[in-house]
N, C-alpha and C. Protein backbone atom coordinates (compact mmCIF):
# COMPACT_ATOMS: atom_id res chain seq x y z
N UNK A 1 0.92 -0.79 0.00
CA UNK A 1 0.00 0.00 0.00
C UNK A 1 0.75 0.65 0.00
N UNK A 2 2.80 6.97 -6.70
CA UNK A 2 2.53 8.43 -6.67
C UNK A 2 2.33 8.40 -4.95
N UNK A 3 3.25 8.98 -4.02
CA UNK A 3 3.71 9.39 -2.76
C UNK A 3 2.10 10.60 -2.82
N UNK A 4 2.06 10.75 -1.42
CA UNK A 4 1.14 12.22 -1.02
C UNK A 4 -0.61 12.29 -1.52
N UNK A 5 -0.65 11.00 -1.96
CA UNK A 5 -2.56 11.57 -1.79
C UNK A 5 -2.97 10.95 -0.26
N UNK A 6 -4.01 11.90 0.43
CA UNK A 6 -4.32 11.72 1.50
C UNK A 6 -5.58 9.93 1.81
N UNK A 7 -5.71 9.43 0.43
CA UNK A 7 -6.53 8.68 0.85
C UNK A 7 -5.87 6.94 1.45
N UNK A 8 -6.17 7.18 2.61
CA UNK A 8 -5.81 5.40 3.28
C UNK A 8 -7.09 5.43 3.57
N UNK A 9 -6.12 4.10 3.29
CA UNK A 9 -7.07 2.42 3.35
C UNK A 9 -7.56 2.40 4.67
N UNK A 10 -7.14 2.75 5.85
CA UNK A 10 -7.67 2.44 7.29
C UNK A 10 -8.56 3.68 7.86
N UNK A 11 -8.22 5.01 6.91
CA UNK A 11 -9.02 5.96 7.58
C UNK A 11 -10.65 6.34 6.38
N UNK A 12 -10.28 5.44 5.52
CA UNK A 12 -11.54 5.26 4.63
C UNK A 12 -12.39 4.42 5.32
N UNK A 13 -12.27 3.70 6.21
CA UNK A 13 -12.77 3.11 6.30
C UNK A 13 -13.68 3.28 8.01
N UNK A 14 -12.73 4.46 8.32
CA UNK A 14 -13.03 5.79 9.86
C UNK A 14 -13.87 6.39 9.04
N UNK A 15 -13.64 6.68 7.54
CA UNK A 15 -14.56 8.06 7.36
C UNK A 15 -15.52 7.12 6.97
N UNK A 16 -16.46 6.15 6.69
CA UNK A 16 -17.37 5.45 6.00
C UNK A 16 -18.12 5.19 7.61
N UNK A 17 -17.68 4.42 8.47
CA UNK A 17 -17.95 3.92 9.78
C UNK A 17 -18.81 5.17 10.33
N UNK A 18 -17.72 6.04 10.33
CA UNK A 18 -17.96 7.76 11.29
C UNK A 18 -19.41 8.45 10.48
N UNK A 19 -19.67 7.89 9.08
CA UNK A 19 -20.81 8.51 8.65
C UNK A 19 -21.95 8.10 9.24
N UNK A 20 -21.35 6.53 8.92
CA UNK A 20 -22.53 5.99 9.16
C UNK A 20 -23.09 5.97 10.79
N UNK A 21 -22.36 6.14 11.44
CA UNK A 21 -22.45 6.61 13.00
C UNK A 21 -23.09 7.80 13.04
N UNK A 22 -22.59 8.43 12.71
CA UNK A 22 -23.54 9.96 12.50
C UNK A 22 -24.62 10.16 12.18
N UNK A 23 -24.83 8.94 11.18
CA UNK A 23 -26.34 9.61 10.82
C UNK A 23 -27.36 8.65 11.40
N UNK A 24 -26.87 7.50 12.35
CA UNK A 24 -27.30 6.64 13.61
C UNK A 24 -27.76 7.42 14.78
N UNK A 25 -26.79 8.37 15.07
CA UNK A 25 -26.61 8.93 16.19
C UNK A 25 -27.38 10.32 16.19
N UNK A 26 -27.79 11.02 14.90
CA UNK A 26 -28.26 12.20 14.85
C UNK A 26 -29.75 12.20 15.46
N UNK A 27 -30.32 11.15 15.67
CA UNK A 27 -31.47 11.33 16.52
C UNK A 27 -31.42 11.13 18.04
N UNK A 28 -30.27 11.08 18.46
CA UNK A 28 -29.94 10.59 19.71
C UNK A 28 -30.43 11.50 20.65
N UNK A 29 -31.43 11.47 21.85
CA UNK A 29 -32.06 12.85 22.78
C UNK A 29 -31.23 12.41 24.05
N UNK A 30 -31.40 13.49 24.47
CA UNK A 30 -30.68 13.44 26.24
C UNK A 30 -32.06 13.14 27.10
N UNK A 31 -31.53 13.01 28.89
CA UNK A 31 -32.27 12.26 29.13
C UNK A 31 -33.67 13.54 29.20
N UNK A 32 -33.10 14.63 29.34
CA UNK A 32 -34.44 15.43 29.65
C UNK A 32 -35.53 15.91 27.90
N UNK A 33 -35.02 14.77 26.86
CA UNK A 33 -35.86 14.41 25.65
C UNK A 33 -35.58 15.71 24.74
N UNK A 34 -34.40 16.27 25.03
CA UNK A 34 -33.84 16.99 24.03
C UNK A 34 -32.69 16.76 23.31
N UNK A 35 -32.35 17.37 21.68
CA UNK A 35 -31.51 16.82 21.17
C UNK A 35 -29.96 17.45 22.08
N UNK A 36 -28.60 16.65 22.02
CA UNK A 36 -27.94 16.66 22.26
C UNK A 36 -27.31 17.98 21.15
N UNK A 37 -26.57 19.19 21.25
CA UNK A 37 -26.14 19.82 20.16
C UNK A 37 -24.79 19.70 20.44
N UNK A 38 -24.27 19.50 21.39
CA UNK A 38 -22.60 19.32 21.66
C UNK A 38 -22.09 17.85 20.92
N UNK A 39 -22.76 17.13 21.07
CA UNK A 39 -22.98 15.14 19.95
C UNK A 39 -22.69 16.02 18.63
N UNK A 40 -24.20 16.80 18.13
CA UNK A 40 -24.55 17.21 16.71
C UNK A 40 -23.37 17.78 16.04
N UNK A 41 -22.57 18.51 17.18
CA UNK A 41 -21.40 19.50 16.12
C UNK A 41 -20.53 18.31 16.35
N UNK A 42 -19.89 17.52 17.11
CA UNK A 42 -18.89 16.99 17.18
C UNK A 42 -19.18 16.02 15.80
N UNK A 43 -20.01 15.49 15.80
CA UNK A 43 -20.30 14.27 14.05
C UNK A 43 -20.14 15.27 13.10
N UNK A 44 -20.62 16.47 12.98
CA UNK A 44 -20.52 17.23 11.65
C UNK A 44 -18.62 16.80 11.28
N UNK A 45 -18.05 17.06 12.25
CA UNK A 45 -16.61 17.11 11.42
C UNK A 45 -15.90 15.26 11.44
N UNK A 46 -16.77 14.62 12.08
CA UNK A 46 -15.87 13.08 11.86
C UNK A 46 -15.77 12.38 10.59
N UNK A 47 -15.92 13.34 9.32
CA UNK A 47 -15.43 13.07 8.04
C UNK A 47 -13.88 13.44 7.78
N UNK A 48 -14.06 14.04 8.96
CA UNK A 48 -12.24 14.55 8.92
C UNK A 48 -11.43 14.22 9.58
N UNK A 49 -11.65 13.19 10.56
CA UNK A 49 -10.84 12.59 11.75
C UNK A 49 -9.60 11.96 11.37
N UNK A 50 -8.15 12.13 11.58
CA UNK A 50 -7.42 12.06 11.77
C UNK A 50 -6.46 11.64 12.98
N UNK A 51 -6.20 10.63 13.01
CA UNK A 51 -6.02 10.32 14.64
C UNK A 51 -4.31 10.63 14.41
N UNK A 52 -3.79 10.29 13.38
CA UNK A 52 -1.92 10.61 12.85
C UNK A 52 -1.34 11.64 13.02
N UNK A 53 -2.22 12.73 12.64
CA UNK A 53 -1.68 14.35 12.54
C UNK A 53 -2.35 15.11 13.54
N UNK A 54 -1.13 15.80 14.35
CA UNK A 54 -2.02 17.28 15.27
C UNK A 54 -1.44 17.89 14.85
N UNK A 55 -2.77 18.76 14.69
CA UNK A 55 -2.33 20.28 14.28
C UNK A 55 -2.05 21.21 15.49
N UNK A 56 -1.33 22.29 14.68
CA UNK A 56 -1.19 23.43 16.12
C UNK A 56 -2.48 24.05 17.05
N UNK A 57 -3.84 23.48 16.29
CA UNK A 57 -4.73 24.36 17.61
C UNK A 57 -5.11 22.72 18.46
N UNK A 58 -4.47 21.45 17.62
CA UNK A 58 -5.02 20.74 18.61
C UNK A 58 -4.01 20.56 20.04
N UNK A 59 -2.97 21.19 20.05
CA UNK A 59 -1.85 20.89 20.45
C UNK A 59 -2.26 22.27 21.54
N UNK A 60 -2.61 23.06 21.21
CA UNK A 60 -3.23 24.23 22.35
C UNK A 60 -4.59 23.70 22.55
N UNK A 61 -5.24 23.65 21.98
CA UNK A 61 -6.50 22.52 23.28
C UNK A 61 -6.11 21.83 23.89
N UNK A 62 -5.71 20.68 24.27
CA UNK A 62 -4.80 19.87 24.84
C UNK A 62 -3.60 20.03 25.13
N UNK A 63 -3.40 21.03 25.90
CA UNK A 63 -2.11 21.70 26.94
C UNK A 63 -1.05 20.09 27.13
N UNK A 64 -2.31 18.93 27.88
CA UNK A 64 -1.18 18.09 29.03
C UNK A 64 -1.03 17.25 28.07
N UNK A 65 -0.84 16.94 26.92
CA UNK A 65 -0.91 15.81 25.70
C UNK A 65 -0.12 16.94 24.72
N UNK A 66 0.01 18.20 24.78
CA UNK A 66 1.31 18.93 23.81
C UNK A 66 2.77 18.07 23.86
N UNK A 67 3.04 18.28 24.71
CA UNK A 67 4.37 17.47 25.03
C UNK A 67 4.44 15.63 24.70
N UNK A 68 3.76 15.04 24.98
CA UNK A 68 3.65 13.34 24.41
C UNK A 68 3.79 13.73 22.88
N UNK A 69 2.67 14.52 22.49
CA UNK A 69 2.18 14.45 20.50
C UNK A 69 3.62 14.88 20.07
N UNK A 70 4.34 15.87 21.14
CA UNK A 70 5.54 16.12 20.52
C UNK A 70 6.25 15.22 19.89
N UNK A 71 5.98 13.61 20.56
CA UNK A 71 7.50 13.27 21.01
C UNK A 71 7.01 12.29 19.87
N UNK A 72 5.61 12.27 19.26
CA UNK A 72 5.31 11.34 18.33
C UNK A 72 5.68 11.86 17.14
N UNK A 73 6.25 12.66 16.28
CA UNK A 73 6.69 13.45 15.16
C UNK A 73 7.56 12.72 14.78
N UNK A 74 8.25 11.89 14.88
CA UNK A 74 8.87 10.99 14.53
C UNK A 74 8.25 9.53 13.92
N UNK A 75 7.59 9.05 14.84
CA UNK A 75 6.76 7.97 14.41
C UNK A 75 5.31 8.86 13.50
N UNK A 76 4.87 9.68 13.39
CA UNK A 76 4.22 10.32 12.64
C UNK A 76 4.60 10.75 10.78
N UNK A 77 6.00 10.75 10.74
CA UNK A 77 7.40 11.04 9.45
C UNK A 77 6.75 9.11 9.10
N UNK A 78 7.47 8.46 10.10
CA UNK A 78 7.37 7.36 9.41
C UNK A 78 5.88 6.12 8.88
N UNK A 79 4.97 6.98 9.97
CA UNK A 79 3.84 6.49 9.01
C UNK A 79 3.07 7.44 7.61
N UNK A 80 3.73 8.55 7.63
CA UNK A 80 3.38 8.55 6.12
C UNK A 80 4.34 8.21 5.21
N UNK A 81 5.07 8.04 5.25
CA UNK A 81 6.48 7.41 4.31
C UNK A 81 5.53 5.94 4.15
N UNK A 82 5.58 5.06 5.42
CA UNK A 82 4.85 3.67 4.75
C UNK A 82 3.40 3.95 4.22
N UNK A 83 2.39 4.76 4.20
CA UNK A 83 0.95 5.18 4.67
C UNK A 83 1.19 5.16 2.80
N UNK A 84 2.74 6.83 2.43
CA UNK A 84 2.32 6.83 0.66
C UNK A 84 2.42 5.56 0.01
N UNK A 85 3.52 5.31 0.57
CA UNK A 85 3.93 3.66 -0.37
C UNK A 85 2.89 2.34 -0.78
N UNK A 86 1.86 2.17 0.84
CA UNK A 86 0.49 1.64 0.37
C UNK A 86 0.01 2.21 -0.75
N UNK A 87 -0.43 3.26 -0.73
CA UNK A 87 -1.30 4.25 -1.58
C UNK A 87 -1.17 3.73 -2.65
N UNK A 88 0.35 4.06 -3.10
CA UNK A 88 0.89 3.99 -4.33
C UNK A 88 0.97 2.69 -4.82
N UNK A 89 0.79 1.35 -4.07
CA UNK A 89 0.60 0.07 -4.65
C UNK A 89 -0.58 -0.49 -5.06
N UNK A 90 -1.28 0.46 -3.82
CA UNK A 90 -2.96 0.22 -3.87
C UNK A 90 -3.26 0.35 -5.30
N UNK A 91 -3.32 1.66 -5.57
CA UNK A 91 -3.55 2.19 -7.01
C UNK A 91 -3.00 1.35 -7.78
N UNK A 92 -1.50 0.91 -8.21
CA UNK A 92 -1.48 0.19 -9.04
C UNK A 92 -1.53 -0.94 -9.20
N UNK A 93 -2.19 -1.35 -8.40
CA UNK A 93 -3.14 -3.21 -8.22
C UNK A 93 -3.87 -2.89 -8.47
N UNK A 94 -4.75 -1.83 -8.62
CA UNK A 94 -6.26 -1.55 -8.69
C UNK A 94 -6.22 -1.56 -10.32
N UNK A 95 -5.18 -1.11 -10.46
CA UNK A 95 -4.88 0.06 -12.66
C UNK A 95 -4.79 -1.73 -13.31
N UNK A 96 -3.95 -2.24 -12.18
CA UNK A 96 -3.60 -3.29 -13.09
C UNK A 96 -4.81 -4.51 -13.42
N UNK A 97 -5.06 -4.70 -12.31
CA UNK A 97 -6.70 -5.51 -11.83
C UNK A 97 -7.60 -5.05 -13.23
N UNK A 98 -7.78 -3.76 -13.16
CA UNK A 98 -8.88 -3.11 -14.03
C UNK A 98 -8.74 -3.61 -15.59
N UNK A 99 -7.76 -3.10 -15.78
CA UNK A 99 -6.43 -3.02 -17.35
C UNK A 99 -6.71 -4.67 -17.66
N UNK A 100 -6.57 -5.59 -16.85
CA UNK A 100 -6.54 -7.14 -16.85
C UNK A 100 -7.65 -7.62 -17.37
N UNK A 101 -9.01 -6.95 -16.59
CA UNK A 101 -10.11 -7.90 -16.91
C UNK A 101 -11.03 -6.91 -18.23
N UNK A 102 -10.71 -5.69 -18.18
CA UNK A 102 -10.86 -5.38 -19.34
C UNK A 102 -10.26 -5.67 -20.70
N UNK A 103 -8.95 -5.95 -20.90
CA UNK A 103 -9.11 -6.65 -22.15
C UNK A 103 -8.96 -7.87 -22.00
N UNK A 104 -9.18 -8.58 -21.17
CA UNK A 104 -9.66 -10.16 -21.17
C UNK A 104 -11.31 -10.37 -21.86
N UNK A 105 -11.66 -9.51 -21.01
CA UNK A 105 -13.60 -9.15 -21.86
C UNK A 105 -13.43 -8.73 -22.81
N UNK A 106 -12.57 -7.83 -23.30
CA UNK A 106 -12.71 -7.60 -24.59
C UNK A 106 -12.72 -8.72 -26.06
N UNK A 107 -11.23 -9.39 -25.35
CA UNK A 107 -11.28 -9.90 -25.95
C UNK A 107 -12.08 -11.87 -26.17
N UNK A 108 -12.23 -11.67 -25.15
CA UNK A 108 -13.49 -13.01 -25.44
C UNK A 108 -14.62 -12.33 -26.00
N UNK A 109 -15.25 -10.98 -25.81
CA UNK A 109 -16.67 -10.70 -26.65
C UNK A 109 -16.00 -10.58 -27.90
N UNK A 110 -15.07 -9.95 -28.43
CA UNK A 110 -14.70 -10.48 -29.61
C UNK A 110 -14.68 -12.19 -30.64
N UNK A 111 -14.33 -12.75 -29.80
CA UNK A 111 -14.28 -13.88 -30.00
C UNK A 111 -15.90 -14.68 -30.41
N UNK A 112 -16.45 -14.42 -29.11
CA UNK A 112 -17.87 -14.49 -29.51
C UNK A 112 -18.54 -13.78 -30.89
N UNK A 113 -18.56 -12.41 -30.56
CA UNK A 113 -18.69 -11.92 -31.89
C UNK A 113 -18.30 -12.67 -33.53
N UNK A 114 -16.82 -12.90 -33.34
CA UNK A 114 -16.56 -13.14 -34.72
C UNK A 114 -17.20 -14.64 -35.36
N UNK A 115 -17.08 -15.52 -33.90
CA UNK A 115 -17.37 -16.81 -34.06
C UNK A 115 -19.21 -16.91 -34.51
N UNK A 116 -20.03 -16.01 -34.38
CA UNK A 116 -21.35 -15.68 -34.72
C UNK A 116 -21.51 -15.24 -35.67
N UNK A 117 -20.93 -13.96 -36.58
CA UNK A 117 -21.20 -13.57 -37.49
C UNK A 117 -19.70 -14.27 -38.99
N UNK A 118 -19.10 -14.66 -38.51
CA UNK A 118 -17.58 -14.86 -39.42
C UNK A 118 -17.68 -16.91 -39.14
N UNK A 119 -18.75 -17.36 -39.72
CA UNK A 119 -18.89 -18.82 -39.56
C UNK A 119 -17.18 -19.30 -40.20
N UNK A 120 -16.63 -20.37 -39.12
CA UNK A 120 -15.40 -20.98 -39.96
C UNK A 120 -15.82 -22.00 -40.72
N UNK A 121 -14.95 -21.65 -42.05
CA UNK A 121 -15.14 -22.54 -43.25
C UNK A 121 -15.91 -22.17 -44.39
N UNK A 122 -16.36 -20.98 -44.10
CA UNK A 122 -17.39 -19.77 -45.22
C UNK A 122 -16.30 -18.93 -45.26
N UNK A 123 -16.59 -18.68 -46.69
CA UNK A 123 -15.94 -17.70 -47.22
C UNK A 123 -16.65 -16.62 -47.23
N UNK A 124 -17.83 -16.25 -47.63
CA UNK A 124 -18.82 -15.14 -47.46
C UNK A 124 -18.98 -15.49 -46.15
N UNK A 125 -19.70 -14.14 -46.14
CA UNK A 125 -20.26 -13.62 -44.72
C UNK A 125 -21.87 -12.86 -44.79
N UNK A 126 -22.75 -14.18 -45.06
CA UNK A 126 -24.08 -13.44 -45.02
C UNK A 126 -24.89 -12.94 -44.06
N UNK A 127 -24.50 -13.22 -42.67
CA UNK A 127 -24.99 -12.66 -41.41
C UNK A 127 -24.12 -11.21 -41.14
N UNK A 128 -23.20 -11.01 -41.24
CA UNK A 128 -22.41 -9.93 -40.90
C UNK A 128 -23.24 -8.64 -41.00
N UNK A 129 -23.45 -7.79 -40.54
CA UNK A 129 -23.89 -6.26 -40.70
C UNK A 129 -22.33 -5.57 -41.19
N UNK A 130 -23.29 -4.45 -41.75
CA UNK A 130 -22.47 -3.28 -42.65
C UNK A 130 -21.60 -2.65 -41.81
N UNK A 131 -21.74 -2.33 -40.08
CA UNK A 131 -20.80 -1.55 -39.47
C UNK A 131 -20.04 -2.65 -38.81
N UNK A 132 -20.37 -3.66 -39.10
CA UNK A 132 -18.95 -4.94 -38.63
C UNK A 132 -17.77 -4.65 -39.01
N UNK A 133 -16.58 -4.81 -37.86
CA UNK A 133 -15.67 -4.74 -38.62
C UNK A 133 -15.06 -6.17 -39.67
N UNK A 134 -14.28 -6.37 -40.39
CA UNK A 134 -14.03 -7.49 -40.96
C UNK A 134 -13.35 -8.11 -40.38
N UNK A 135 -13.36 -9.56 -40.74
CA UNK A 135 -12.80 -10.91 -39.92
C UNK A 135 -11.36 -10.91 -39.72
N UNK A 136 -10.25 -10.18 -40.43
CA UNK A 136 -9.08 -9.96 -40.09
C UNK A 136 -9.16 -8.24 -39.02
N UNK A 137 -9.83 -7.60 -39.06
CA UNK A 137 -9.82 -6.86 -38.05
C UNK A 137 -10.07 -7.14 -36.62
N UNK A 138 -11.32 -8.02 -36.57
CA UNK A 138 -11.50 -8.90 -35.71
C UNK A 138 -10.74 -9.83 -34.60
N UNK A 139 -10.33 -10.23 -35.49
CA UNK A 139 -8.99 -11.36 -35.11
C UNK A 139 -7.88 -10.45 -34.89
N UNK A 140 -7.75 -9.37 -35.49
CA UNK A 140 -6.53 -8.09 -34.92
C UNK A 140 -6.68 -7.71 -33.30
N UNK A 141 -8.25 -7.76 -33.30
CA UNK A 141 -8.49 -7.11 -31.90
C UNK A 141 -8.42 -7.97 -31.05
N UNK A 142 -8.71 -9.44 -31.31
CA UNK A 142 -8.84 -10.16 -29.85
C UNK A 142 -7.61 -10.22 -29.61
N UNK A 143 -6.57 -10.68 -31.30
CA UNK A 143 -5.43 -10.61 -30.68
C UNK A 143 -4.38 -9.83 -29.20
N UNK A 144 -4.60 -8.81 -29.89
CA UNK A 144 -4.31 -7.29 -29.22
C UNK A 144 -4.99 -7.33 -27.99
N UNK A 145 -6.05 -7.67 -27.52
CA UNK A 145 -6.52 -7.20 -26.20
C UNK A 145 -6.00 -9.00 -25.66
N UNK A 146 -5.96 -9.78 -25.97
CA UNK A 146 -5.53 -10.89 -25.19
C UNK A 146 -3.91 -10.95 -24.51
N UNK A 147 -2.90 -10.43 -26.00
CA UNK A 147 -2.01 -10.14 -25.56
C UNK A 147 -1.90 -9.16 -24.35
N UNK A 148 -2.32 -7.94 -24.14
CA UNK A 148 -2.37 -7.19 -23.66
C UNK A 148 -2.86 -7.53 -22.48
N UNK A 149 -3.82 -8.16 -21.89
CA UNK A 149 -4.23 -8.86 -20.61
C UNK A 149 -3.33 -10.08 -20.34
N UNK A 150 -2.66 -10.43 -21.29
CA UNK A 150 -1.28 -11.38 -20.59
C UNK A 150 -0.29 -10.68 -20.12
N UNK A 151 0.27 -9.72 -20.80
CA UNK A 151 1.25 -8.90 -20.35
C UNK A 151 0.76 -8.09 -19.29
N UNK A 152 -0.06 -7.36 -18.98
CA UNK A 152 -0.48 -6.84 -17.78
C UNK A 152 -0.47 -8.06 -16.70
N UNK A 153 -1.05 -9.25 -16.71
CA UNK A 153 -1.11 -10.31 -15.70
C UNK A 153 0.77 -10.33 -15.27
N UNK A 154 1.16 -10.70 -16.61
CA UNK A 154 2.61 -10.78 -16.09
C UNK A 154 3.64 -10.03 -15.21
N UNK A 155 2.58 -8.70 -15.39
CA UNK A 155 3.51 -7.15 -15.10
C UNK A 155 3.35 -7.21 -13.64
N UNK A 156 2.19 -7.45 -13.37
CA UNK A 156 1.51 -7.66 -12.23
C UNK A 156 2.00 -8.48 -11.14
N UNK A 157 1.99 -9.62 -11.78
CA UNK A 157 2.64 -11.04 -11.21
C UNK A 157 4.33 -10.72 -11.01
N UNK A 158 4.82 -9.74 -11.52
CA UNK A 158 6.87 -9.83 -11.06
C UNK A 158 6.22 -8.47 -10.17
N UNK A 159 5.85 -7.73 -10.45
CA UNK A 159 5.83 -6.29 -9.36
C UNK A 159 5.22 -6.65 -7.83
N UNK A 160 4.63 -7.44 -7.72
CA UNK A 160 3.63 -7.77 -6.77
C UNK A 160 3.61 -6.41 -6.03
N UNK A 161 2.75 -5.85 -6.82
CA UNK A 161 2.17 -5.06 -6.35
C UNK A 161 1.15 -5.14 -5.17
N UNK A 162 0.03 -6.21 -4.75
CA UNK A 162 -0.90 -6.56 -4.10
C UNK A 162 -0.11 -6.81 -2.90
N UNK A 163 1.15 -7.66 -2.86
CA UNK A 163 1.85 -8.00 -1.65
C UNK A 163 2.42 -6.98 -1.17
N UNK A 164 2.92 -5.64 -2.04
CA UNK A 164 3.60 -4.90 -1.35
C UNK A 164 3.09 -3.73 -0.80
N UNK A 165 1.46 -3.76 -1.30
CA UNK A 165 0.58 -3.05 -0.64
C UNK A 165 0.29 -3.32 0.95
N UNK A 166 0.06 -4.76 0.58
CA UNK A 166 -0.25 -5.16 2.05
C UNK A 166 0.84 -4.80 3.13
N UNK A 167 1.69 -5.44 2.40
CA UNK A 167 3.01 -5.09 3.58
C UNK A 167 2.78 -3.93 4.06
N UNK A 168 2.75 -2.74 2.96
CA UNK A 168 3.30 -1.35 3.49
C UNK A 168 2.07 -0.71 4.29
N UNK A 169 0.82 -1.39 3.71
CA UNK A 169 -0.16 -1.14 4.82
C UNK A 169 -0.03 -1.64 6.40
N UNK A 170 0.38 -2.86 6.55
CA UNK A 170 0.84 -3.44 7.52
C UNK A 170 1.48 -2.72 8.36
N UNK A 171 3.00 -2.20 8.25
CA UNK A 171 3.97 -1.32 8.38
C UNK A 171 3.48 0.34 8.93
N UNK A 172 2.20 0.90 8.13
CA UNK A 172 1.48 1.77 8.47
C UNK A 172 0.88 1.67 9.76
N UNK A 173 -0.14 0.52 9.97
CA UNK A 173 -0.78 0.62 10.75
C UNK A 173 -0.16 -0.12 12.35
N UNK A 174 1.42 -0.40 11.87
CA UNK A 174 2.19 -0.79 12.68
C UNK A 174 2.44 0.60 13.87
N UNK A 175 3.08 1.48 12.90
CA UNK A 175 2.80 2.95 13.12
C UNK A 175 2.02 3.21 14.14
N UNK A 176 0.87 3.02 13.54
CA UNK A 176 -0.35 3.71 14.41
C UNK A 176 -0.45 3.32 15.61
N UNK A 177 -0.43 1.74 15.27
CA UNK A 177 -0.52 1.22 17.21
C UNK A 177 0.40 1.41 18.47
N UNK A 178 2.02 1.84 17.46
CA UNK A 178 2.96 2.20 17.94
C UNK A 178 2.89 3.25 18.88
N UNK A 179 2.23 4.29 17.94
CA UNK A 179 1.86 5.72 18.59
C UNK A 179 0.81 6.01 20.01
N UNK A 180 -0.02 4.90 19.70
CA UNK A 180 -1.13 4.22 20.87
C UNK A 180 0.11 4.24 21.61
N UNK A 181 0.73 3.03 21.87
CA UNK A 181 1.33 2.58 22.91
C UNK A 181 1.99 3.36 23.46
N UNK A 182 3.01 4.03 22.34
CA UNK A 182 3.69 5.29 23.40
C UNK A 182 2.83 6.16 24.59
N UNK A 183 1.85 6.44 23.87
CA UNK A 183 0.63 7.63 24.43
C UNK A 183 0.55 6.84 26.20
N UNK A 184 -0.07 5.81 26.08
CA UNK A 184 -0.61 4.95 27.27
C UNK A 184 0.57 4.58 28.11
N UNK A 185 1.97 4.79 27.27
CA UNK A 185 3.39 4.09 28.80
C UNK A 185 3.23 4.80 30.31
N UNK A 186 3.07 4.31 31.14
CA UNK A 186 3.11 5.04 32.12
C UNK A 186 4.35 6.05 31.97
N UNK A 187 5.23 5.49 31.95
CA UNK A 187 6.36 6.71 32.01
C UNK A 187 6.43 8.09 31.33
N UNK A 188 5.71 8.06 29.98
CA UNK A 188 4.75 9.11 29.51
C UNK A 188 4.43 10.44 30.36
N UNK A 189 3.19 9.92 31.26
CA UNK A 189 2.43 10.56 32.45
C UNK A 189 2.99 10.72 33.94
N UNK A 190 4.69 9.99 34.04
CA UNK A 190 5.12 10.35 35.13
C UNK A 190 6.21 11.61 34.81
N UNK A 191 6.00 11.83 33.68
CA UNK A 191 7.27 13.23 33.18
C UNK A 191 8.47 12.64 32.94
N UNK A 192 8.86 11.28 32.59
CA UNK A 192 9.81 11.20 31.75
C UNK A 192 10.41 11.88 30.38
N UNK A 193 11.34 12.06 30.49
CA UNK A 193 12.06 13.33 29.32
C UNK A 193 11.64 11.85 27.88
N UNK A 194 12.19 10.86 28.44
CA UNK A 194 12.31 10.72 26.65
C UNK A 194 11.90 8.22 27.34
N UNK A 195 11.21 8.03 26.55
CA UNK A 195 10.72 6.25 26.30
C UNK A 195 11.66 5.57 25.66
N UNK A 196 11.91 4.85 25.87
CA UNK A 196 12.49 3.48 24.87
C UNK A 196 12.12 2.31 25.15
N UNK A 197 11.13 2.15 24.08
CA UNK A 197 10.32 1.15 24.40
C UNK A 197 11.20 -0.51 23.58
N UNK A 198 11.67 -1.05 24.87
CA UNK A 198 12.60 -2.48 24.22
C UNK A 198 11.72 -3.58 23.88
N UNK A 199 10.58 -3.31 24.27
CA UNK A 199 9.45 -4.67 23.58
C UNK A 199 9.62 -5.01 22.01
């Protein structure tokens, strides 16, 4: 799992969850049978939740957690380094996946096609329509799109792309839990200057 587009795989799947929570939760009343509006604004923005990145006003809301988020900027560098590298495999398992079964269809409806209107062992062609293309064009195209869905399979199959998505997703969300754990060390919350975590 092209470096720098913001979309992952693990927070697509925060922003899909978080909708659908939201629009669960938007009827939710308190106990005295009024709507909650402090709930209402907080869901408006959980299309944007980010648990990886603080920004500078979250870092001044949270005075006693400035100093920890500090110390995560490091492990923060290295989950987007693995975070683009998913991205960038994602996509091209996806280009390649696509690219594959499209001219594989292509070229079997060709096949069908020609084998319906281009009978073998006739020389004429009395079923054929006028905007057909002809039986050596035909046979040009399945060619061409069959080849072409072999060589993509092949391209596919040495890049492993799919495996190295996973990995680097893996690696990402290695990251993340990493960053958990730091957060929760006790030594964290007793004012230790600096963790080394030997686990």
């Amino acid at each position: 799992m092209a470096e720098g587009e913001p979309d992952r795989m693990s927070q697509d799947g925060v922003h899909q969850d978080g909708l659908r929570q939201g629009r669960g939760n938007q009827g939710r009343r308190n106990d005295d049978g009024g709507h909650d509006a402090r709930a209402g604004a907080a869901l408006v923005g959980v299309d944007s939740f980010d648990d990886m990145h603080d920004s500078p006003e979250d870092l001044q809301r949270y005075p006693s957690l400035a100093n920890p988020l500090e110390s995560c900027r490091r492990i923060e560098e290295e989950f987007n380094r693995a975070d683009g590298r998913a991205v960038a495999f994602r996509w091209a398992h996806r280009w390649m996946t696509h690219g594959a079964a499209l001219s594989a269809t292509v070229a079997v409806a060709t096949a069908i096609v020609a084998l319906c209107y281009y009978p073998i062992g006739f020389d004429s062609q009395p079923f054929a329509p006028k905007w057909l293309p002809s039986r050596h064009v035909m046979s040009l195209i399945e060619l061409w799109s069959a080849g072409v869905a072999i060589v993509v399979v092949i391209f596919g199959w040495i890049g492993q792309f799919k495996e190295k998505w996973l990995l680097w997703r893996h690696q990402a969300e290695s990251y993340r839990l990493l960053r958990y754990r730091f957060l929760i060390h006790p030594a964290v919350w007793r004012g230790a200057p600096r963790v080394r975590d030997s686990g």
